[in-house]
Protein backbone atom coordinates (compact mmCIF):
# COMPACT_ATOMS: atom_id res chain seq x y z
CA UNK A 1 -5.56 -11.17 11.20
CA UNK A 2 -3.19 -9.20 13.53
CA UNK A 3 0.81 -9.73 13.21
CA UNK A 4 2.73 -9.63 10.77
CA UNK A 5 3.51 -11.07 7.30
CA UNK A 6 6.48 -11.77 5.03
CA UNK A 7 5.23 -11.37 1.14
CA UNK A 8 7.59 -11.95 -1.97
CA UNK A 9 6.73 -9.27 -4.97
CA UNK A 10 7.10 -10.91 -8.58
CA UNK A 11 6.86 -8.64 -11.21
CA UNK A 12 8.69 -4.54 -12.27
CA UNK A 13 5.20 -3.11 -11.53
CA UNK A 14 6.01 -1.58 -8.41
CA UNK A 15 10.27 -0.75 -9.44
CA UNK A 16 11.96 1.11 -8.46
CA UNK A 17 10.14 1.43 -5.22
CA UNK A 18 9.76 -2.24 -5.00
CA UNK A 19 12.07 -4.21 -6.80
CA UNK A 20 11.59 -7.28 -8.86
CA UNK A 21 12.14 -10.64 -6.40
CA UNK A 22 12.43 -8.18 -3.37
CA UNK A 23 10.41 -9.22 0.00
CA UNK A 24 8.28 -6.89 1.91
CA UNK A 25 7.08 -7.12 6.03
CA UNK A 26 3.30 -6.29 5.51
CA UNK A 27 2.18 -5.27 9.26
CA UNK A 28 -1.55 -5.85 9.27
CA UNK A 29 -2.20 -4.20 12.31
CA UNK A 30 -1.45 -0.88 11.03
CA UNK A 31 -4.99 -1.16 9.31
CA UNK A 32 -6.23 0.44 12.25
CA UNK A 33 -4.60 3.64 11.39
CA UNK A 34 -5.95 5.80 9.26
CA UNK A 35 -4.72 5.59 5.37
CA UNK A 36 -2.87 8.16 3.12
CA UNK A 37 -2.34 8.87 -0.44
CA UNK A 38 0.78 7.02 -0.86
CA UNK A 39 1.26 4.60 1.25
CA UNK A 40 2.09 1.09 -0.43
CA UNK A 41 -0.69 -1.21 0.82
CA UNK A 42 -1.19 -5.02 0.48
CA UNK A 43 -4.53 -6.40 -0.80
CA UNK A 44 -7.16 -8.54 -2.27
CA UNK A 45 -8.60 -7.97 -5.70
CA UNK A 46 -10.90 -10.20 -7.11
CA UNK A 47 -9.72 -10.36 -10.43
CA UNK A 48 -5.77 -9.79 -9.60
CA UNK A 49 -5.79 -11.82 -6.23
CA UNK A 50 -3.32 -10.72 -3.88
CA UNK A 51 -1.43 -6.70 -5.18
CA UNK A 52 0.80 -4.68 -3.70
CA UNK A 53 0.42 -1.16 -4.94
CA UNK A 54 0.26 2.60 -3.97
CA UNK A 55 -3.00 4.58 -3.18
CA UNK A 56 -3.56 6.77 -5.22
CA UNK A 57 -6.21 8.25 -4.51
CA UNK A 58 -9.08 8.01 -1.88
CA UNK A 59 -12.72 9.03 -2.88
CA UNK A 60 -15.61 10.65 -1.71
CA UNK A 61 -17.11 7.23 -0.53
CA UNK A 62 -13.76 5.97 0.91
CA UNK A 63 -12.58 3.92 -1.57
CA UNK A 64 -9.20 3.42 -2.25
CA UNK A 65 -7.72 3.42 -5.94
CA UNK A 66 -4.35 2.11 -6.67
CA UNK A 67 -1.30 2.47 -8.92
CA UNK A 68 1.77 1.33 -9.78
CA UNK A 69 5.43 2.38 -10.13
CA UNK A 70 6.37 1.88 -13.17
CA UNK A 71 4.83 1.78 -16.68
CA UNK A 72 4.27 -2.13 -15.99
CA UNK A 73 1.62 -2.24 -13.95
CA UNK A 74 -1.65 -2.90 -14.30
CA UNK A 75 -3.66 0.52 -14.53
CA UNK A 76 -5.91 2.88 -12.10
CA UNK A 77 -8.82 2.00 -14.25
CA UNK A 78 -8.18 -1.63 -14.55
CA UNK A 79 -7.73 -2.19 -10.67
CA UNK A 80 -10.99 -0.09 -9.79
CA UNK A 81 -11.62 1.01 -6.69
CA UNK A 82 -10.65 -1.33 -3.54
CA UNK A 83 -12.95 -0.96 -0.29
CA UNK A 84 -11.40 -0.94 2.80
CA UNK A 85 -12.00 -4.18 3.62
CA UNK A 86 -9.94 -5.74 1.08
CA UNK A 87 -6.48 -4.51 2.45
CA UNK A 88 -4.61 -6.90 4.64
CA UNK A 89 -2.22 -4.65 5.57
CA UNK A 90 0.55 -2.01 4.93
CA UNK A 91 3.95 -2.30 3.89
CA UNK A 92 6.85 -1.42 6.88
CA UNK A 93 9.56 -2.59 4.92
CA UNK A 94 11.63 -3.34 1.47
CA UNK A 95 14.42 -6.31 1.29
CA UNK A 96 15.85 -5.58 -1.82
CA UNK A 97 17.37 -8.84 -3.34
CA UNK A 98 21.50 -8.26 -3.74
């Protein structure tokens, strides 16, 4: 998918960065750019479904490995590492709710 997407984030995991019941533009055609310890990416997991989280880390077989903000958040060790193919795209921008 190419464009652009509008995602609301439930949850402190991600605060202060990412506020509780804030909105975030996820531009999924910035996957074609390379990716950088942390950036705040949208993506897949198959246990989680859809997380929005910082890398954390990339490894020596180019997978990704995510964390969190806050003490909240679900660990490094419980996400596991993410391939590549999972991300749908990277966040360009915060709406913090008033």
């Amino acid at each position: 998918m190419l464009g652009w997407q509008i995602a609301k984030v439930n949850g402190l995991s991600m605060s202060p960065r990412v506020p509780d019941n804030s909105f975030v533009v996820v531009c999924s055609w910035l996957n074609f750019l390379p990716i950088k310890v942390g950036q705040v990416l949208k993506f897949n997991h198959p246990k989680y479904g859809e997380l929005i989280k910082t890398v954390s880390a990339i490894d020596k077989y180019g997978f990704l490995w995510f964390c969190g903000e806050n003490e909240h958040s679900i660990s490094i060790e419980e996400i596991g590492p993410v391939n590549k193919n999972q991300v749908s795209g990277k966040v360009c921008l915060i709406c913090r709710q008033p």
